[in-house]
Protein backbone atom coordinates (compact mmCIF):
# COMPACT_ATOMS: atom_id res chain seq x y z
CA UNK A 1 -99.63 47.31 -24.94
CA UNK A 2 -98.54 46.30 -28.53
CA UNK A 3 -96.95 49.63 -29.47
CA UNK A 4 -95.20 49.31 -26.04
CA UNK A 5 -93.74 46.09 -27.39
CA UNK A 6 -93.07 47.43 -30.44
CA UNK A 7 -90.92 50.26 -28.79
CA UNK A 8 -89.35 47.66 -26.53
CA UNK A 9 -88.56 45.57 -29.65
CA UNK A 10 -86.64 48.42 -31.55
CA UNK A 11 -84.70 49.33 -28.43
CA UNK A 12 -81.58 47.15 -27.74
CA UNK A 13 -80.62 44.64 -24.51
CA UNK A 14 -77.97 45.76 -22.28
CA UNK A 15 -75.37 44.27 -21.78
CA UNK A 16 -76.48 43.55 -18.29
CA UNK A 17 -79.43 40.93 -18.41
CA UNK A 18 -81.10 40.18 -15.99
CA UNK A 19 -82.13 36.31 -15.74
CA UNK A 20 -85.50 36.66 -17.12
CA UNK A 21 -83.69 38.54 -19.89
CA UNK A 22 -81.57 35.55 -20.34
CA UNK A 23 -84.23 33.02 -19.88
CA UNK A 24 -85.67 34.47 -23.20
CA UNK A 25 -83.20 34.65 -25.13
CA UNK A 26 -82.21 30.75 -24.67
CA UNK A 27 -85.88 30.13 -25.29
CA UNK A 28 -85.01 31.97 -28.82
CA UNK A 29 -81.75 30.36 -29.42
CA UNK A 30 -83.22 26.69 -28.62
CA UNK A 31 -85.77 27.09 -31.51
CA UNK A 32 -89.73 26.50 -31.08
CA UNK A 33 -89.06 22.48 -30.72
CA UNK A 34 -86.87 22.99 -27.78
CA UNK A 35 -88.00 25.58 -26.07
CA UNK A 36 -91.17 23.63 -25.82
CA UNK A 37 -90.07 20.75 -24.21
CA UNK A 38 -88.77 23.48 -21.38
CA UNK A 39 -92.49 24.66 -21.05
CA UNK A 40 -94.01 21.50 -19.97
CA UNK A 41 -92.08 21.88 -16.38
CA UNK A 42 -92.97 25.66 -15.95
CA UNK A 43 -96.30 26.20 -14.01
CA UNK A 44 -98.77 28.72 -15.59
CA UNK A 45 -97.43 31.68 -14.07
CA UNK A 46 -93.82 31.26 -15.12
CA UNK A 47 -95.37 30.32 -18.67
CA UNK A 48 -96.48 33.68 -18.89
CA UNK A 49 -93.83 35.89 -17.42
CA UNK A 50 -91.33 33.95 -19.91
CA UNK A 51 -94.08 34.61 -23.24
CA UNK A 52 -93.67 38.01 -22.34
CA UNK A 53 -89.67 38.27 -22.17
CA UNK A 54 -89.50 36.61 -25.71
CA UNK A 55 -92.16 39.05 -26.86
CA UNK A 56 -90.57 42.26 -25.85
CA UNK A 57 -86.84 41.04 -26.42
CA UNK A 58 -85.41 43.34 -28.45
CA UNK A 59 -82.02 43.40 -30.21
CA UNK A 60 -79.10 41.06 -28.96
CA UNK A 61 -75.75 40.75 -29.48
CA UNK A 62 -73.71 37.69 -30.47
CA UNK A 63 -71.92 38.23 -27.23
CA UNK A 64 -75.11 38.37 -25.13
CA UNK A 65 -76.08 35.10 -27.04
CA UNK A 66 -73.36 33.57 -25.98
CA UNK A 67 -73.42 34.59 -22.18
CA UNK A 68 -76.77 33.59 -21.93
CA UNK A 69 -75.83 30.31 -23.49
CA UNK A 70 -72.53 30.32 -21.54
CA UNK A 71 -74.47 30.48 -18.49
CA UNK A 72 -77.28 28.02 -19.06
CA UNK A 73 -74.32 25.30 -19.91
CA UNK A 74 -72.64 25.89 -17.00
CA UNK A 75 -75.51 25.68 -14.70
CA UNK A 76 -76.74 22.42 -16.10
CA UNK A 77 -73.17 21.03 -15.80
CA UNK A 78 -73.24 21.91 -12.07
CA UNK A 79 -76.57 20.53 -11.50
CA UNK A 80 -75.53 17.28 -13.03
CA UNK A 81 -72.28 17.03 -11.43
CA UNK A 82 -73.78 17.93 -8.09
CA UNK A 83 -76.80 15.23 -8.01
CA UNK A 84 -74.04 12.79 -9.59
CA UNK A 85 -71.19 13.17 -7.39
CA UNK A 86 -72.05 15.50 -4.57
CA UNK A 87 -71.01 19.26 -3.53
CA UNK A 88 -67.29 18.40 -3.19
CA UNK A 89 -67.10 16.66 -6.28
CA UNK A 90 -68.40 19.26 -8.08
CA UNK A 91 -66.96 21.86 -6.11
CA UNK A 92 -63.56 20.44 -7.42
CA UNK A 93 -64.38 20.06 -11.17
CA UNK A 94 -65.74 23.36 -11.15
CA UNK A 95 -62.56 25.37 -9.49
CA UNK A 96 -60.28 23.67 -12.02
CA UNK A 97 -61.98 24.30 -14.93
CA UNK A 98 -63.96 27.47 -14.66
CA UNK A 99 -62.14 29.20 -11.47
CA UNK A 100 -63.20 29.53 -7.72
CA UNK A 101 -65.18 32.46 -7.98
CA UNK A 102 -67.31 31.26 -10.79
CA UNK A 103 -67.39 27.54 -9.23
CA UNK A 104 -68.83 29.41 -5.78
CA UNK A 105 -71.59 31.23 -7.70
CA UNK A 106 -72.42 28.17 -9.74
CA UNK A 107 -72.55 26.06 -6.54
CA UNK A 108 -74.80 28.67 -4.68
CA UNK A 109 -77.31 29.03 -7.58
CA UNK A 110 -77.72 25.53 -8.03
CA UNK A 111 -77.96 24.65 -4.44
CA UNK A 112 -81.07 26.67 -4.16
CA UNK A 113 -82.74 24.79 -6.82
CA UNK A 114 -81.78 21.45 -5.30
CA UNK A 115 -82.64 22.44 -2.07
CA UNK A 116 -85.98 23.27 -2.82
CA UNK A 117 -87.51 20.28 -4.55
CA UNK A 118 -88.90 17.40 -2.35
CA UNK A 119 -87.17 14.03 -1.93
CA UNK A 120 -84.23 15.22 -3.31
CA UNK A 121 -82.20 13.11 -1.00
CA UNK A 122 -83.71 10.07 -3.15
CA UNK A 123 -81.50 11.53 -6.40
CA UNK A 124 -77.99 9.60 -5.91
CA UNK A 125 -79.50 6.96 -4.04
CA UNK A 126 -78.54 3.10 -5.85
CA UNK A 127 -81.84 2.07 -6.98
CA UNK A 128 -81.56 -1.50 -4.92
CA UNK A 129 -80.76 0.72 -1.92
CA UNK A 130 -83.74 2.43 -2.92
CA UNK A 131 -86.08 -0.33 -3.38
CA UNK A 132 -85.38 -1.88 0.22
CA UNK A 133 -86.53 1.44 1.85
CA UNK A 134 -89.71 1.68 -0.63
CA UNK A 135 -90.78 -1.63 -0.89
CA UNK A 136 -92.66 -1.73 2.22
CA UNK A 137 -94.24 1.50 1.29
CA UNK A 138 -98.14 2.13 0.12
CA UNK A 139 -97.62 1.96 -3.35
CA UNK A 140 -99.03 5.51 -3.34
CA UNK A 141 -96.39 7.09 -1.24
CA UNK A 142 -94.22 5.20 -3.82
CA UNK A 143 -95.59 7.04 -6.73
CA UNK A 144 -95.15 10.16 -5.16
CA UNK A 145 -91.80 9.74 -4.43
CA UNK A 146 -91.26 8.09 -8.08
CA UNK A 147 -92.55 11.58 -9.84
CA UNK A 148 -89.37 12.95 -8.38
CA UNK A 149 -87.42 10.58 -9.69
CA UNK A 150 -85.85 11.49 -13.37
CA UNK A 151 -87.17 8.67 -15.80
CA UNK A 152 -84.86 6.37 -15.62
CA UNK A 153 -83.78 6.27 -11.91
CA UNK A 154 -87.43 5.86 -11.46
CA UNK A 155 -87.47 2.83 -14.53
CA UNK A 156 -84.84 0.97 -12.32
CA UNK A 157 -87.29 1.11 -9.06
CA UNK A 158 -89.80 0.35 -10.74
CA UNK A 159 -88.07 -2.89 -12.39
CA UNK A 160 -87.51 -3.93 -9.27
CA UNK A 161 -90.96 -3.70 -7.20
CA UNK A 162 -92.94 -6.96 -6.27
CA UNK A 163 -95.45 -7.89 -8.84
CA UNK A 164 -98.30 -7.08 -6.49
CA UNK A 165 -96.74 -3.41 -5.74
CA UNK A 166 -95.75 -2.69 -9.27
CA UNK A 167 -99.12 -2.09 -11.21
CA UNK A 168 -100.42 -0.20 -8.40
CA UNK A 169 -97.49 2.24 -8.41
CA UNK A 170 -97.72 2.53 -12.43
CA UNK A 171 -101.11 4.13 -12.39
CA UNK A 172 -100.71 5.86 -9.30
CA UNK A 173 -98.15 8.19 -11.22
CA UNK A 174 -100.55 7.88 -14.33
CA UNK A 175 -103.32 9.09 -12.75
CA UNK A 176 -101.29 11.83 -10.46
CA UNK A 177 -101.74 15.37 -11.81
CA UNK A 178 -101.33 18.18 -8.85
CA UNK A 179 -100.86 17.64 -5.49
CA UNK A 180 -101.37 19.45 -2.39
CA UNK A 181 -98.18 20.99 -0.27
CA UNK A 182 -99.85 19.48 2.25
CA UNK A 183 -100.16 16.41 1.24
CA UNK A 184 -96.46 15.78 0.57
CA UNK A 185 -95.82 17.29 3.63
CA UNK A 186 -97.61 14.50 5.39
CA UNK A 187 -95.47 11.88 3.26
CA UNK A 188 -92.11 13.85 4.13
CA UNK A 189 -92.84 13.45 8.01
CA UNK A 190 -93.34 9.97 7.32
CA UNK A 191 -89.89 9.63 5.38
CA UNK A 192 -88.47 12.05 7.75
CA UNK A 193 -88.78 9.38 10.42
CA UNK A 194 -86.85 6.45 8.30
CA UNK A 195 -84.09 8.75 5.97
CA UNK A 196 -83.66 11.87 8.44
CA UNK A 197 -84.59 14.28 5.90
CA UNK A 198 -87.25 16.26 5.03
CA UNK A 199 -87.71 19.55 2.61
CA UNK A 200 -90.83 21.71 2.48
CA UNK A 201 -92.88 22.48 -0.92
CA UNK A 202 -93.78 25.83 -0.97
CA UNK A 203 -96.47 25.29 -4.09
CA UNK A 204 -98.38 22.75 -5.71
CA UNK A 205 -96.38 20.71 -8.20
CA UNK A 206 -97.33 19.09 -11.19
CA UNK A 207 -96.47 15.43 -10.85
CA UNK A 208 -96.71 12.19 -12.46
CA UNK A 209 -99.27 12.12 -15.25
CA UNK A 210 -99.45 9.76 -18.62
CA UNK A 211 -96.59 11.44 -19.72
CA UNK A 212 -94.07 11.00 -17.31
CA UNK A 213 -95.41 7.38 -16.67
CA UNK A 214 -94.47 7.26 -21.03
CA UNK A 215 -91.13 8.55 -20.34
CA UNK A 216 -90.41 5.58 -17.51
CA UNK A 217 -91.68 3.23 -19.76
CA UNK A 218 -89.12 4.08 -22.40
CA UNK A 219 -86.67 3.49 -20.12
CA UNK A 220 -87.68 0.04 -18.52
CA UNK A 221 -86.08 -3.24 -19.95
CA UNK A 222 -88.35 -5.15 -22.74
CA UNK A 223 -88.94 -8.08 -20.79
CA UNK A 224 -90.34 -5.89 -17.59
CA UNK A 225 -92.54 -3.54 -20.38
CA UNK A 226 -94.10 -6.68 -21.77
CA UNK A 227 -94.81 -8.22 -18.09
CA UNK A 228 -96.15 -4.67 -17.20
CA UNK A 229 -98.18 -4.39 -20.00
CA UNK A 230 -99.59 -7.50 -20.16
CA UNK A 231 -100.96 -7.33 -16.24
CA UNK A 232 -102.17 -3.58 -17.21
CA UNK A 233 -104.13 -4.90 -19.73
CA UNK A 234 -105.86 -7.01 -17.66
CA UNK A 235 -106.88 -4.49 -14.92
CA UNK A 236 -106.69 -1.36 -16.97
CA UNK A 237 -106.84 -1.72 -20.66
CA UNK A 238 -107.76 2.14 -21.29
CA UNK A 239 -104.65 3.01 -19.04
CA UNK A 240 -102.17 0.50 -20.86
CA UNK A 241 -103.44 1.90 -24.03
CA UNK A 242 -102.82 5.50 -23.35
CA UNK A 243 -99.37 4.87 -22.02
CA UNK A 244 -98.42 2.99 -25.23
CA UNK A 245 -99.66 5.63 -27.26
CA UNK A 246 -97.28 7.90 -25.47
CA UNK A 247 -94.45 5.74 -25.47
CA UNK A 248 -93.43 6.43 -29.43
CA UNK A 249 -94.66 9.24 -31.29
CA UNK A 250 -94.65 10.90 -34.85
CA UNK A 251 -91.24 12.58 -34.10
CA UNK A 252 -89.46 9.74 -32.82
CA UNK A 253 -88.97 8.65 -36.27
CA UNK A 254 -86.05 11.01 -36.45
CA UNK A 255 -83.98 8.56 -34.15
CA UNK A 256 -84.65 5.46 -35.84
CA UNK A 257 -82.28 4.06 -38.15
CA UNK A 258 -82.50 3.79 -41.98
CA UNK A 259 -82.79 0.37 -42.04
CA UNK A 260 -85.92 0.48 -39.83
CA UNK A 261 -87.10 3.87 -41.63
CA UNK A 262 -87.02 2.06 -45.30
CA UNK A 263 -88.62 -0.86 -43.52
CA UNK A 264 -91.89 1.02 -42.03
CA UNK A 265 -92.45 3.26 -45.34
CA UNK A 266 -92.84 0.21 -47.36
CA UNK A 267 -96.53 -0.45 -45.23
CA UNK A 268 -97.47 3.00 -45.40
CA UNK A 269 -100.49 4.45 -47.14
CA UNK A 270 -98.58 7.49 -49.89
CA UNK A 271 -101.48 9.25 -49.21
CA UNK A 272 -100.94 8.79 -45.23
CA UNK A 273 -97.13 9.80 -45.73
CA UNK A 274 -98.34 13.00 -47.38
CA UNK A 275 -100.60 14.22 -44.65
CA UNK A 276 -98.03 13.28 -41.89
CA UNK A 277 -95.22 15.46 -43.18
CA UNK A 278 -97.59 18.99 -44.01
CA UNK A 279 -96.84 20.30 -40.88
CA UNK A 280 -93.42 18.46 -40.13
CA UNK A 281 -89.72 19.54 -39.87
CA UNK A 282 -87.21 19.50 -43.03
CA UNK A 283 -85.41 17.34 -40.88
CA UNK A 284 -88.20 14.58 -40.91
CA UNK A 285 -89.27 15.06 -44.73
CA UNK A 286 -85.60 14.18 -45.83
CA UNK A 287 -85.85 11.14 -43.35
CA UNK A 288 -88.52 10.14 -45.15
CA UNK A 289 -87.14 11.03 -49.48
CA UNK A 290 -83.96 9.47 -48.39
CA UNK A 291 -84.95 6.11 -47.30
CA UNK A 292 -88.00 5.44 -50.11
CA UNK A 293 -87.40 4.68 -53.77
CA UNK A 294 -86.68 8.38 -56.09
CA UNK A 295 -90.46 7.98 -58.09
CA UNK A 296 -91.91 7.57 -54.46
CA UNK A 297 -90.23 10.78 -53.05
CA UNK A 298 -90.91 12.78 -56.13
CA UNK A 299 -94.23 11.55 -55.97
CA UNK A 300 -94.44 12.70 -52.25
CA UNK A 301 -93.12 16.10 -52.92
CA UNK A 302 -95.10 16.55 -55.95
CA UNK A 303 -98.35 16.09 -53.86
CA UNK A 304 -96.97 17.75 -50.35
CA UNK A 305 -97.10 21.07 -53.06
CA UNK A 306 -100.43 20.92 -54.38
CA UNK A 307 -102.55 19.35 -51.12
CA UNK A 308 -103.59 22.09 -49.72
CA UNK A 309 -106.71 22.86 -47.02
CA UNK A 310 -105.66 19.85 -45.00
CA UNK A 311 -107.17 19.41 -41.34
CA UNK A 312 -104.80 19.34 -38.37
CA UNK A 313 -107.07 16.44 -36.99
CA UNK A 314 -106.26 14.97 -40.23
CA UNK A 315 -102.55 15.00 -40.34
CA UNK A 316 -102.27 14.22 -36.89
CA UNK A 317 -104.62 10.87 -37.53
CA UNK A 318 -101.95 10.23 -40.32
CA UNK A 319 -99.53 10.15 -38.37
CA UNK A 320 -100.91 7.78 -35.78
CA UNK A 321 -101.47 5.38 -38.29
CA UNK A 322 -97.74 5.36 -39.05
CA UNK A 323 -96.72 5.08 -35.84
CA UNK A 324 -99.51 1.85 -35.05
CA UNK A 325 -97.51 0.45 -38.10
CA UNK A 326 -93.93 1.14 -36.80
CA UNK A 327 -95.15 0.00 -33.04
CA UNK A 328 -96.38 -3.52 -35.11
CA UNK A 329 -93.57 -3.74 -36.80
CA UNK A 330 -91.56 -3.40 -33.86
CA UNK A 331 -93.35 -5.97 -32.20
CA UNK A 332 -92.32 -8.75 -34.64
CA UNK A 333 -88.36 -7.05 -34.55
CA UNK A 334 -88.88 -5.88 -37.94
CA UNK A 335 -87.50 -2.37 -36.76
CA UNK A 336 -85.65 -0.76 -34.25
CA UNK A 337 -87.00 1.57 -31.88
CA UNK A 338 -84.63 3.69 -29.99
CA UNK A 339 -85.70 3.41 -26.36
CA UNK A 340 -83.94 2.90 -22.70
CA UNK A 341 -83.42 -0.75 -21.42
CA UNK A 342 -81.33 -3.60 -22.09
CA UNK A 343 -82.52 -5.22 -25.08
CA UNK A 344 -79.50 -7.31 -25.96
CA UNK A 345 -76.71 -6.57 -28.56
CA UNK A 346 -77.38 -5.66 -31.83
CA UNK A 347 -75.32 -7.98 -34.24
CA UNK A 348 -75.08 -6.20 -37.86
């Protein structure tokens, strides 16, 4: 198996690719970072098939870089374009800047993705429209249909639900994981009846989850978070604790500004500061030696060479500790963290 990869390897890609041949080579081209944040919406199967691609690529071309790239630009575009404005909108953006032969095969590949997830009907719907066909919903059947929402469409809904509705929902998509074509067949009938639309699920998807329930938080308005949070904590402290947790990690730091970065580094433990960046980016370390004092950074660097032997566990608990200290500081708007809502205007 691993000389037949080796073999593969030497040998070079023809010029016509396949897609799985293309999927790899983006996954190359997007860098280890990226490429990861692709993963998390592959099932296990489709994890595997795509490991293998990148394992057996062999040599590429600038040119077949660039198609590959080309490609995965243009089919993103489309997709936005068409949940945004509908088939004829994008049907005429497409034709004017790309042709109509490559606006037709753009338009058919895409429609097959769109056409296949569930509730997709739910995607360029106003989210007050939305709200008076859910809010009479179980707020189960409103989680499910949320976890097909993207993050922030699903923030506005969720804004919006009646207090008593509104925690249930929350931990319904925390606590979703994988569910059953059947079971969302049973909820499409039921929506079939009241939106005229229904669209099968061939396998189980995964749904929901901390994560995603993270990702709407970051989007939701401060003064809904904090009413959110506070009634969570009530009923499920462990819950409201995990989502926060989620909410702002390690490598959000890149996004914050170097006001707030200067701010945050003068509570943290050196030692701490050391541990956190071992197994970070270049990118975050000169975040960090450009916004503390030059003995501080040298000192930094200096020990970054010689610690050596250093525990995952550990760094990752260093980095924790960081982020409890940004996520205080944030709390008494000593910093600013970069997140989705309307939080006012920032006067400088």
């Amino acid at each position: 198996m691993a000389e037949a990869l080796e073999n593969k390897k030497s040998e070079e890609i023809p010029e016509i690719m396949d897609s799985r041949q293309k999927a790899a080579i983006l996954v190359v081209s997007l860098g280890a970072d990226r490429a990861s944040q692709i993963y998390k919406y592959l099932s296990e199967q489709e994890i595997e098939d795509l490991t293998y691609e990148v394992a057996k690529l062999g040599k590429t071309s600038n040119t077949q870089v660039e198609k590959a790239l080309d490609e995965f630009y243009k089919l993103c575009l489309t997709h936005k374009m068409m949940t945004d404005g509908g088939l004829d909108y994008a049907r005429s953006v497409l034709e004017k800047a790309f042709g109509e032969s490559t606006a037709r095969n753009l338009l058919e590949k895409v429609s097959k993705t769109l056409q296949s997830k569930p509730f997709n009907f739910f995607m360029k719907g106003d989210p007050k429209a939305l709200l008076s066909l859910l809010q009479n919903e179980r707020p189960q059947v409103i989680a499910l249909i949320m976890s097909y929402m993207e993050p922030q469409q699903a923030a506005q809904v969720l804004e919006q639900l009646p207090n008593e509705k509104r925690i249930p929902t929350l931990e319904g998509m925390a606590n979703m994981d994988r569910v059953s074509p059947e079971a969302i067949a049973i909820v499409e009938e039921e929506m079939k009846r009241k939106f005229a639309a229904i669209i099968t699920s061939e396998d189980n998807m995964n749904l929901g989850g901390i994560d995603y329930v993270a990702d709407v938080m970051n989007h939701v308005d401060r003064s809904s978070e904090r009413q959110i949070f506070d009634e969570l904590d009530k009923n499920n402290p462990d819950l409201s604790r995990t989502i926060r947790d989620k909410m702002f990690v390690f490598e959000n730091i890149i996004d914050m500004d170097p006001r707030s970065v200067q701010r945050f580094v003068r509570d943290c433990d050196t030692k701490d500061i050391v541990f956190a960046l071992k197994t970070a980016s270049e990118e975050m370390k000169q975040i960090f030696f450009s916004n503390m004092s030059k003995r501080m950074a040298e000192t930094v660097k200096s020990d970054l060479e010689i610690a050596t032997n250093i525990r995952l566990k550990d760094v990752e608990e260093a980095q924790q500790r960081i982020v409890n200290i940004i996520r205080s500081l944030e709390e008494k708007g000593e910093v600013i963290i970069n997140k989705g809502g309307d939080d006012g205007d920032i006067i400088v």
